[in-house]
C-alpha atoms as a PDB file:
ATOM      1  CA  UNK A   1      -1.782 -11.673  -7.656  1.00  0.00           C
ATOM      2  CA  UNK A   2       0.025 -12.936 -10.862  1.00  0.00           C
ATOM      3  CA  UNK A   3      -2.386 -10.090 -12.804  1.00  0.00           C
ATOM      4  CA  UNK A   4      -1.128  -7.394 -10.649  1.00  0.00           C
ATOM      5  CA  UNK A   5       2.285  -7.667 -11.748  1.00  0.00           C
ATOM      6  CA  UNK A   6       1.391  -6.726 -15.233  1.00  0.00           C
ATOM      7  CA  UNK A   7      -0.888  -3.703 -13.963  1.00  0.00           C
ATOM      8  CA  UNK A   8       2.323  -0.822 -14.406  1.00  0.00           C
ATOM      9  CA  UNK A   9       2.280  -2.681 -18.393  1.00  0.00           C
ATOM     10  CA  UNK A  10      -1.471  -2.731 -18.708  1.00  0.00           C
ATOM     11  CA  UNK A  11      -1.947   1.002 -17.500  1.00  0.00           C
ATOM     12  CA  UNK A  12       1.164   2.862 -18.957  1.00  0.00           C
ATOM     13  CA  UNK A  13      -1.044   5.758 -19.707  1.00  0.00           C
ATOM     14  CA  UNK A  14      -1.700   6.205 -16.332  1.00  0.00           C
ATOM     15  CA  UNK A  15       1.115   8.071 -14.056  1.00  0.00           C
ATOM     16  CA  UNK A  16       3.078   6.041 -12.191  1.00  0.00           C
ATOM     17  CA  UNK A  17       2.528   7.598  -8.849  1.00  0.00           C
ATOM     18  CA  UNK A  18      -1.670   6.183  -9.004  1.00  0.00           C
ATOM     19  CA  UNK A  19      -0.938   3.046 -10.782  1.00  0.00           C
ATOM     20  CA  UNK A  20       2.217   2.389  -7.681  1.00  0.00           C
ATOM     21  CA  UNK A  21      -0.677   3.084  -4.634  1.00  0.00           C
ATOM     22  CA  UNK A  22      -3.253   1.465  -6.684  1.00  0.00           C
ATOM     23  CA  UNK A  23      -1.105  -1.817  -7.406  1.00  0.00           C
ATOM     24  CA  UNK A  24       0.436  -1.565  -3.429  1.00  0.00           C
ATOM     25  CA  UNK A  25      -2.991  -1.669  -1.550  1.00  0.00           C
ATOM     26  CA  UNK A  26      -4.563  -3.623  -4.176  1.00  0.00           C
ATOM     27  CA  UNK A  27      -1.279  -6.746  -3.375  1.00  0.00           C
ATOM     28  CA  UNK A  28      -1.723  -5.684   0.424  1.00  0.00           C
ATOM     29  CA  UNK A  29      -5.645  -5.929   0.353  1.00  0.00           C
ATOM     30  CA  UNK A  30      -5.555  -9.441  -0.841  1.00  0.00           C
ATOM     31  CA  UNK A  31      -1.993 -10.685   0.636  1.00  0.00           C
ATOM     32  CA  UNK A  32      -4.005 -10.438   4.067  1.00  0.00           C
ATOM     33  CA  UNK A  33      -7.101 -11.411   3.101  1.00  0.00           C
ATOM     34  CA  UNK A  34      -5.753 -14.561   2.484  1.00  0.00           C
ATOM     35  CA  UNK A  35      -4.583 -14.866   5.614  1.00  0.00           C
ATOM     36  CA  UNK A  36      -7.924 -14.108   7.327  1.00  0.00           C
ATOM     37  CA  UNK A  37      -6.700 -10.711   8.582  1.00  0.00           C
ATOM     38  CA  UNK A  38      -9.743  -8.836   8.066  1.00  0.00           C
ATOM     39  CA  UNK A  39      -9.624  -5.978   9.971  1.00  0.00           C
ATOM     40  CA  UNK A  40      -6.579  -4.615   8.279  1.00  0.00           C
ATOM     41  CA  UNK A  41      -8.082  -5.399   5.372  1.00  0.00           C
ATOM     42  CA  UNK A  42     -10.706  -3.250   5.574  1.00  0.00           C
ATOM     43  CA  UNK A  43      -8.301  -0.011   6.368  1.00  0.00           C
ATOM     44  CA  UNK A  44      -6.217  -1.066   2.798  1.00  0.00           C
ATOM     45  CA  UNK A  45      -9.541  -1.469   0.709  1.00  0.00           C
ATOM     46  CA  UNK A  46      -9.980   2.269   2.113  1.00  0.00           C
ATOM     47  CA  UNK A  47      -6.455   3.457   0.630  1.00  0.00           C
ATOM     48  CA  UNK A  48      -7.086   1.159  -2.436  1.00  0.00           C
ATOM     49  CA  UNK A  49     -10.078   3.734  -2.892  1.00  0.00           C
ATOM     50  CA  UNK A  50      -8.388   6.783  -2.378  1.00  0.00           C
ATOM     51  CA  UNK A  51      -5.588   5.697  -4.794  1.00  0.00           C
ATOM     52  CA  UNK A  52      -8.743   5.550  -7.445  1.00  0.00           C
ATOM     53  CA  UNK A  53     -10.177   8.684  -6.191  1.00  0.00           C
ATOM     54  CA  UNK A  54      -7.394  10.303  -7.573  1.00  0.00           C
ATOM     55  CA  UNK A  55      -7.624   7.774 -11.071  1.00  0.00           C
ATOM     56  CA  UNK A  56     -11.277   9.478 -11.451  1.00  0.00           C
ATOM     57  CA  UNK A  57      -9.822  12.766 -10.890  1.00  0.00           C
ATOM     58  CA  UNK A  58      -7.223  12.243 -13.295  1.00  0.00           C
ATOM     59  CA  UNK A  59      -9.565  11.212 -15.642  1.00  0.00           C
ATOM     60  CA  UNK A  60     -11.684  13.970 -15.370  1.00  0.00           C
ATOM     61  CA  UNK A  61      -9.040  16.201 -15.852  1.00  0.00           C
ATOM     62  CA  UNK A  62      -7.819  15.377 -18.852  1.00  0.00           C
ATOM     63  CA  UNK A  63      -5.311  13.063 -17.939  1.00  0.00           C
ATOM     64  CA  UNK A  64      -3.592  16.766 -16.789  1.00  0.00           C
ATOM     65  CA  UNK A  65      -3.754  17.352 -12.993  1.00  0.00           C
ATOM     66  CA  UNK A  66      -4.715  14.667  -9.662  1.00  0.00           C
ATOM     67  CA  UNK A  67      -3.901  15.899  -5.978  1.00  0.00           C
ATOM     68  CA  UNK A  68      -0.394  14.156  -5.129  1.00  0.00           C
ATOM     69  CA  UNK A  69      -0.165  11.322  -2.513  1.00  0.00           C
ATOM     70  CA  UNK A  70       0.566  12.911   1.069  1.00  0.00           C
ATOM     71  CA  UNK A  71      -1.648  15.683   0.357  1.00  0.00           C
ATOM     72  CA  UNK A  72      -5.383  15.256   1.324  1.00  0.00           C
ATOM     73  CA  UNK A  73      -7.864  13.852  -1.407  1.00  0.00           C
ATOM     74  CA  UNK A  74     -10.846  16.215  -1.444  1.00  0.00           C
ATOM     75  CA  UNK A  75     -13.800  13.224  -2.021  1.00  0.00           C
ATOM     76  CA  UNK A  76     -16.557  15.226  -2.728  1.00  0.00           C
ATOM     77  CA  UNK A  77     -15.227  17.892  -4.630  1.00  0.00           C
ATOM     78  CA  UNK A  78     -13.733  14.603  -6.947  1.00  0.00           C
ATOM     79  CA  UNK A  79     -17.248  12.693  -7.094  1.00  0.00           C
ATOM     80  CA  UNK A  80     -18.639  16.376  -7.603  1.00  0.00           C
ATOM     81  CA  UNK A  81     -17.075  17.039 -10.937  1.00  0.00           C
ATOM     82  CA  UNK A  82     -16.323  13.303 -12.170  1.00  0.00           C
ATOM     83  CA  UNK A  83     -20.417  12.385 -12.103  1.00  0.00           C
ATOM     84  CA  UNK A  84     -21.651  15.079 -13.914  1.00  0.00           C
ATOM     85  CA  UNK A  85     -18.691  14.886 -17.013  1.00  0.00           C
ATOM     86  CA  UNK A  86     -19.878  13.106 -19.594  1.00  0.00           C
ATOM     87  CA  UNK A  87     -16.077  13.002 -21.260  1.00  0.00           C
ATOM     88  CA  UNK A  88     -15.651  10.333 -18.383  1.00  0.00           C
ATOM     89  CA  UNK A  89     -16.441   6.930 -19.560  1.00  0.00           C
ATOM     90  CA  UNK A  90     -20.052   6.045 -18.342  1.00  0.00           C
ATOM     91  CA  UNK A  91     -18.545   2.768 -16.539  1.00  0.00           C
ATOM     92  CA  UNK A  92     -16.337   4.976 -14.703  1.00  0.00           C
ATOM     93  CA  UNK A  93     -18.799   7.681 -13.874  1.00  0.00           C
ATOM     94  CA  UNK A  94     -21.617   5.543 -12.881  1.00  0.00           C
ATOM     95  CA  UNK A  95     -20.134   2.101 -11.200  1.00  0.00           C
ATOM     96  CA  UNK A  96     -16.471   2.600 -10.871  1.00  0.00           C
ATOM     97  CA  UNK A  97     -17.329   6.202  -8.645  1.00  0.00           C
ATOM     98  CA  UNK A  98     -20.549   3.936  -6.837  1.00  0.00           C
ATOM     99  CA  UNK A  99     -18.064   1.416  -5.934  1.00  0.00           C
ATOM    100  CA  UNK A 100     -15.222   3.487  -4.845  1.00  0.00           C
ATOM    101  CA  UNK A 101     -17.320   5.571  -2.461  1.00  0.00           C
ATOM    102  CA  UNK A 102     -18.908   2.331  -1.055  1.00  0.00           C
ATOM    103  CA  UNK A 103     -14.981   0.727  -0.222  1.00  0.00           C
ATOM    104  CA  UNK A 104     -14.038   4.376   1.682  1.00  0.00           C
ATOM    105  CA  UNK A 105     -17.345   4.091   3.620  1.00  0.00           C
ATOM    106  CA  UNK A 106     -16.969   0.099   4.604  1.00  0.00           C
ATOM    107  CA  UNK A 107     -13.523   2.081   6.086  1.00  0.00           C
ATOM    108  CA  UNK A 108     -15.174   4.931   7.484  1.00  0.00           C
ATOM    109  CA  UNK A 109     -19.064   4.350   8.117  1.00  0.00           C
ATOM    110  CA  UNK A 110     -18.883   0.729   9.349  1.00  0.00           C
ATOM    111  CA  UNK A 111     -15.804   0.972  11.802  1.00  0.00           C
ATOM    112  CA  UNK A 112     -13.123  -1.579  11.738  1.00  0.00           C
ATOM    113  CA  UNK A 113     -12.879  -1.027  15.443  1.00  0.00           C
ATOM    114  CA  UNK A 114     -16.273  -2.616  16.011  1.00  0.00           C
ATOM    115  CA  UNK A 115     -17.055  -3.031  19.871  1.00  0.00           C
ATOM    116  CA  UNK A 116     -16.673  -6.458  21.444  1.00  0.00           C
ATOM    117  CA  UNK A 117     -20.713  -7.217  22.488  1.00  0.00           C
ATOM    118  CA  UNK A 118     -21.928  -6.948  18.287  1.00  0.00           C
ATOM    119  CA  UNK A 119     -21.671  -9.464  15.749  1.00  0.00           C
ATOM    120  CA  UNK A 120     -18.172  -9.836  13.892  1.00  0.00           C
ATOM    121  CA  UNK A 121     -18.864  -8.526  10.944  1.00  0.00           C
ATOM    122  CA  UNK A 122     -14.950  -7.812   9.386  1.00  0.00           C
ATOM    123  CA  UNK A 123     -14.979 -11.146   7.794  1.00  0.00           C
ATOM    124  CA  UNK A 124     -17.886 -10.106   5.685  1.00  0.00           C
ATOM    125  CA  UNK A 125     -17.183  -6.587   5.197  1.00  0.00           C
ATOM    126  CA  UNK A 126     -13.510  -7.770   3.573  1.00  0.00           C
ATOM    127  CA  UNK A 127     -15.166 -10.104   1.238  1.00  0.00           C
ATOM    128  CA  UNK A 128     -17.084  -7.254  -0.201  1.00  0.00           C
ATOM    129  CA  UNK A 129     -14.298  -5.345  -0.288  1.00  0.00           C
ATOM    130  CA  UNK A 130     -12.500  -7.220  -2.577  1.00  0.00           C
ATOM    131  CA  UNK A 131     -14.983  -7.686  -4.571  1.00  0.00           C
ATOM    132  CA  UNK A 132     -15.587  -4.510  -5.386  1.00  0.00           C
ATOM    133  CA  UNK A 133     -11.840  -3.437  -5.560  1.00  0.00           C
ATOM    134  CA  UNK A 134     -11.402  -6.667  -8.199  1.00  0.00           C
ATOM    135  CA  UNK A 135     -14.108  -4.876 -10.548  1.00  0.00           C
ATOM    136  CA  UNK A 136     -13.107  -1.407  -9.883  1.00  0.00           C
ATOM    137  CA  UNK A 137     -10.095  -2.492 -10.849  1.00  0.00           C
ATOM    138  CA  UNK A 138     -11.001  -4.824 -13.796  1.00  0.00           C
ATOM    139  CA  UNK A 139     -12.877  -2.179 -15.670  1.00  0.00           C
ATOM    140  CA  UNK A 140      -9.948   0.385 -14.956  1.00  0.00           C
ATOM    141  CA  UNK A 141      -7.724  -1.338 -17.199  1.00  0.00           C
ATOM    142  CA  UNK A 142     -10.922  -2.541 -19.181  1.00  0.00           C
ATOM    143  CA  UNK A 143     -10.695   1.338 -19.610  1.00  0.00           C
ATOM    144  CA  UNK A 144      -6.966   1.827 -19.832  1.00  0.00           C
ATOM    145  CA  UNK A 145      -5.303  -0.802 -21.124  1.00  0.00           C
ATOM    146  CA  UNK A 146      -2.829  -0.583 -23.815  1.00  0.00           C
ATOM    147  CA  UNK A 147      -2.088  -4.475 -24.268  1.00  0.00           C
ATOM    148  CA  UNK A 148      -4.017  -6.726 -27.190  1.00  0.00           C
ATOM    149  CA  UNK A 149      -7.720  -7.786 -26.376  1.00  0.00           C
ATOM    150  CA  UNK A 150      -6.844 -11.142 -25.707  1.00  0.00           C
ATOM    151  CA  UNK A 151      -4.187  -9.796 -23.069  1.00  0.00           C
ATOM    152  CA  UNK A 152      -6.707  -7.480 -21.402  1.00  0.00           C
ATOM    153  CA  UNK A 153      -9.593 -10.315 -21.239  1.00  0.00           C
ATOM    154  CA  UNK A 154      -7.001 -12.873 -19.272  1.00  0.00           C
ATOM    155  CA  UNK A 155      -6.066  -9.955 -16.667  1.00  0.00           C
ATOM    156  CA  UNK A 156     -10.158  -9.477 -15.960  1.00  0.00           C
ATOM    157  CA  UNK A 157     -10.963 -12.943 -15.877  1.00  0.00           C
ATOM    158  CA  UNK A 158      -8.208 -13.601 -13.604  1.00  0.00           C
ATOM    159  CA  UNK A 159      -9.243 -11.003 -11.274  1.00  0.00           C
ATOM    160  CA  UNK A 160     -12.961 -11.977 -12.218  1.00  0.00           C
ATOM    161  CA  UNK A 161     -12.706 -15.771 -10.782  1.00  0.00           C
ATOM    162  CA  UNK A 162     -13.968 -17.018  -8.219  1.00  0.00           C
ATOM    163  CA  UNK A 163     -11.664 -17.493  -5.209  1.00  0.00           C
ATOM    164  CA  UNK A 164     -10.840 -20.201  -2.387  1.00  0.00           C
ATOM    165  CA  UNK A 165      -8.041 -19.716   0.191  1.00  0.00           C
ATOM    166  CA  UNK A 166      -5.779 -22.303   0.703  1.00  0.00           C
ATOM    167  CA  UNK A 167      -6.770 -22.448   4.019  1.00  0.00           C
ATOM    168  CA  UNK A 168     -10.346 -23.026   5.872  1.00  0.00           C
ATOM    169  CA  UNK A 169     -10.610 -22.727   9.472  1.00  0.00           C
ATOM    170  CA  UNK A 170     -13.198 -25.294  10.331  1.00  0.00           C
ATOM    171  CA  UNK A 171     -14.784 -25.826  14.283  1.00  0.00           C
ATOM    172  CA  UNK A 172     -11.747 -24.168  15.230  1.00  0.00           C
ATOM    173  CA  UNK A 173      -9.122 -26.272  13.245  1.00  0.00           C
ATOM    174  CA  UNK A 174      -7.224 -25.100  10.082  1.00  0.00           C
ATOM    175  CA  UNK A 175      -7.698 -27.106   7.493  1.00  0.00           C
ATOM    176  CA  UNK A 176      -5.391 -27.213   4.901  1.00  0.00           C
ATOM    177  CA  UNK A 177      -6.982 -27.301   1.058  1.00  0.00           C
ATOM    178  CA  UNK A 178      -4.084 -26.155  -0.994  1.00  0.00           C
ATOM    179  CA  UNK A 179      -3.153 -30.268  -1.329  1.00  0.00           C
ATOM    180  CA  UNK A 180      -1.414 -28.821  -5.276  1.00  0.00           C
ATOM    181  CA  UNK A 181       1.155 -26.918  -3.123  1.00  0.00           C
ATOM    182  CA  UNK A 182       4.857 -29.007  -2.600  1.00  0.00           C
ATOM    183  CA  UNK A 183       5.225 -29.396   0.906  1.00  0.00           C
ATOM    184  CA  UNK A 184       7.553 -26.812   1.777  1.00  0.00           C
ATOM    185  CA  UNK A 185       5.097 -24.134   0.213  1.00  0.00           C
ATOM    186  CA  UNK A 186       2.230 -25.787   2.275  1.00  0.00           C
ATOM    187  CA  UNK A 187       4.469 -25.016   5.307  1.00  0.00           C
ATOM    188  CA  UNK A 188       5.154 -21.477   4.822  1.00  0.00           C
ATOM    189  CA  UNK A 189       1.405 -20.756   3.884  1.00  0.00           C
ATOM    190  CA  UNK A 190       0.350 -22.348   7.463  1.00  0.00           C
ATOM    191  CA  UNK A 191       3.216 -20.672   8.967  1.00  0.00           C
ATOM    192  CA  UNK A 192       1.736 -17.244   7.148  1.00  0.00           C
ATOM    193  CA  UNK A 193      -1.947 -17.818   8.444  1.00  0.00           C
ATOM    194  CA  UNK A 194      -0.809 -17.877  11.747  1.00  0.00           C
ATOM    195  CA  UNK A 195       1.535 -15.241  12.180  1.00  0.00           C
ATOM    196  CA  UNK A 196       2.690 -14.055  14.177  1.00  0.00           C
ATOM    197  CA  UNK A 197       1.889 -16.375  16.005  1.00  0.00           C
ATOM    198  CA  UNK A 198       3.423 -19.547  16.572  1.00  0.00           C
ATOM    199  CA  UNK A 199       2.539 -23.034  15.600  1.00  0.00           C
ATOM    200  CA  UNK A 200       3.512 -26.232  17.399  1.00  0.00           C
ATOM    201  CA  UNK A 201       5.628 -28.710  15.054  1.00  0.00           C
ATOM    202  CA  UNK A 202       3.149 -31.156  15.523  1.00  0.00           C
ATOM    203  CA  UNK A 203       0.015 -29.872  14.756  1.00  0.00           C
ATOM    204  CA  UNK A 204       1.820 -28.056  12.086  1.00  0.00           C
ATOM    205  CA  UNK A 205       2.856 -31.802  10.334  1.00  0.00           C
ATOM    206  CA  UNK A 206      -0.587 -32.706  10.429  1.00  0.00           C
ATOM    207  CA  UNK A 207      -2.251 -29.840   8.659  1.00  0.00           C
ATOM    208  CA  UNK A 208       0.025 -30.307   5.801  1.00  0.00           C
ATOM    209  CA  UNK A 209      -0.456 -33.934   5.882  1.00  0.00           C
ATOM    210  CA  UNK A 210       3.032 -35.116   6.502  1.00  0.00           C
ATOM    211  CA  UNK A 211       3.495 -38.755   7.605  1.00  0.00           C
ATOM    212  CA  UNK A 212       6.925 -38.759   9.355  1.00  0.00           C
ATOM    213  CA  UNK A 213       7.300 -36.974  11.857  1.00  0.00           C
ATOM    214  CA  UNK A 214      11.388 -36.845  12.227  1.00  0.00           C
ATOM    215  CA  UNK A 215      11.601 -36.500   8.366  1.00  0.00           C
ATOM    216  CA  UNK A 216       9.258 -33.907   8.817  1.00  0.00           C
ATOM    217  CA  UNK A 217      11.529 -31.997  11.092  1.00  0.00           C
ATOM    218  CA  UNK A 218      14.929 -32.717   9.790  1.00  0.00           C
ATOM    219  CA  UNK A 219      14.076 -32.477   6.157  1.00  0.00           C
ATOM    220  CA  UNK A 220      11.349 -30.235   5.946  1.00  0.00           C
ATOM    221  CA  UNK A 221      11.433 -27.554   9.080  1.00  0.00           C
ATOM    222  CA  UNK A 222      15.192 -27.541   9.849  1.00  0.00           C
ATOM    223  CA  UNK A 223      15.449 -27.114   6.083  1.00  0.00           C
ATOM    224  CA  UNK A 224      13.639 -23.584   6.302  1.00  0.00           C
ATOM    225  CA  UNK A 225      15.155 -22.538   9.368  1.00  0.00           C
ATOM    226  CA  UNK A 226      18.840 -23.019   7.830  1.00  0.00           C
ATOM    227  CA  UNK A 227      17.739 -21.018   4.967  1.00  0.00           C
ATOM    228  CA  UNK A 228      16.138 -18.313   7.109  1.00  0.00           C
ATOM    229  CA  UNK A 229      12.648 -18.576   6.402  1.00  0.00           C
ATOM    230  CA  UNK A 230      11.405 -20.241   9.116  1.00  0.00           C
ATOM    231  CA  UNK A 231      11.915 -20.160  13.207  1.00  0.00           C
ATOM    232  CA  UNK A 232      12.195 -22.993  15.571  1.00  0.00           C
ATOM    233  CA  UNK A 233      12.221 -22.532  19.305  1.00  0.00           C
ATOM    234  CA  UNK A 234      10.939 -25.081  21.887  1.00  0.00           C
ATOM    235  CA  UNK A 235       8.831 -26.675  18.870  1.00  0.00           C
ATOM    236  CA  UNK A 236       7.109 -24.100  18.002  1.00  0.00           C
ATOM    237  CA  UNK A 237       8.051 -22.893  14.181  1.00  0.00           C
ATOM    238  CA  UNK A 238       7.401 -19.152  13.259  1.00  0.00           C
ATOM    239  CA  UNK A 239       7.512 -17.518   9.498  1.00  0.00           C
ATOM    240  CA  UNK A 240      10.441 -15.042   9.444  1.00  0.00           C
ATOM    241  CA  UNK A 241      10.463 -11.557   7.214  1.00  0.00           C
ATOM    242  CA  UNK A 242      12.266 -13.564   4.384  1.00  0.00           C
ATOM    243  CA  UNK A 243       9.820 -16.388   4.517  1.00  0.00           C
ATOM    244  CA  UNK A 244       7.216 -14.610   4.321  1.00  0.00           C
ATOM    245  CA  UNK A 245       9.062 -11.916   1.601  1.00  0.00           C
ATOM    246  CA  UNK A 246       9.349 -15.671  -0.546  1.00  0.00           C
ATOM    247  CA  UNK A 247       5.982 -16.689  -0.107  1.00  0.00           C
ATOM    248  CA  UNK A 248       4.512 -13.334  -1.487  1.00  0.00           C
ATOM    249  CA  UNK A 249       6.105 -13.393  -4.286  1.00  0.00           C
ATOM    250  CA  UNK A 250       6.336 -17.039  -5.761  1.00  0.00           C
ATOM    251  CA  UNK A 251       3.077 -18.619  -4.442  1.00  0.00           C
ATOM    252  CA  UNK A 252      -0.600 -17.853  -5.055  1.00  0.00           C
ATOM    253  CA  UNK A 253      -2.515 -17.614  -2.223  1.00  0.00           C
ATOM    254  CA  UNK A 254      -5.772 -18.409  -4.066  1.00  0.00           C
ATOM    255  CA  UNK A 255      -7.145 -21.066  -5.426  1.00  0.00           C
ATOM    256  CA  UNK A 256      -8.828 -20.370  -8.984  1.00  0.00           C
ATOM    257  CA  UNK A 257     -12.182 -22.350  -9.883  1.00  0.00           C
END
């Protein structure tokens, strides 16, 4: 995520209103990714396309006309005249355009909604998802960028790498991997896999590998319910709005290797 807070920096040629949607579904895409939420997923990585449908058609333009957001994106009538300009850089034209119409038909060819008696495939279809919307997106500011070199190449590498959760769910038991995070962050990103659900204090304490288990509730759970982020009720903790609002924007959900 850290790159994505540079993006509205690293594309100030672009207007605001595509690099906003493009930066929004790009954070939402893989805020619940990391959380395993893959059908929802999918739907974002659909709106993360349409936002660069209307990148391409700015582009093609000119950088003079795209259709505004609440208005409905005419896809083929876009692909139409952005393949066949050669003023549109061939990365964009070719792979970019491939790779955009490939994330709006995981969305609309595949159907999140699959029925109950196939095999689950959202898990895989969110992977590829952002995959492709990490080099979409890489070669967009690759394109666009008006920082240094050496400022570009650390935003694509970052969004290059190769990515572990924090979290593995393993035989039916989450498994906590993120063993860099202080405790209270390892709390809150348990606490964000599961919501919103619940999680019993217990089982909780022993994902995150605490060892005492009244410290653990005094110190550690009561401590983020008295500052709102957390929720305890019968022992059973829940993430609140502000805890997860906190998490979002101070911890990484990824691991980088």
């Amino acid at each position: 995520m850290g790159s994505i807070n540079s993006l509205t920096s690293a594309l100030g040629v672009v207007p605001s209103d595509i690099v906003n949607a493009i930066a929004k579904e790009y954070t939402e895409l893989e805020s619940r990714f990391s959380r395993h939420d893959w059908t929802p997923g999918e739907l974002n990585s659909g709106r993360f396309a349409e936002a660069i449908l209307r990148y391409l058609e700015w582009k093609e333009s000119g950088g003079s006309k795209f259709t505004s957001f609440g208005t409905q994106v005419n896809r083929q009538a876009i692909v139409n005249r952005v393949s066949v300009n050669t003023n549109v850089p061939e990365g964009l034209r070719f792979l970019a355009l491939k790779c955009t119409e490939l994330l709006l038909d995981i969305r609309n060819k595949r159907d999140v909604a699959h029925p109950v008696n196939i095999v689950n495939v959202d898990e895989m279809d969110s992977r590829l998802a952002l995959r492709l919307a990490n080099w979409v997106l890489s070669e967009i500011i690759r394109v666009e960028a008006t920082l240094s070199t050496k400022d570009i190449q650390e935003i694509i590498d970052e969004l290059s790498v190769k990515e572990i959760s924090l979290i593995d769910e393993i035989d039916g038991d989450i498994v906590f991997i993120g063993l860099h995070l202080k405790m209270i962050e390892r709390v809150l990103v348990v606490l964000y896999h599961t919501f919103p659900k619940s999680i019993d204090i217990s089982k909780l304490r022993q994902i995150v590998k605490y060892g005492n288990s009244t410290r653990f509730r005094d110190e550690i759970v009561n401590g983020l319910v008295k500052d709102g982020k957390a929720y305890l009720k019968n022992d059973n903790v829940f993430i609140t709005s502000k805890g997860i609002a906190w998490l979002e924007k101070y911890v990484d959900f990824q691991m980088k290797v």
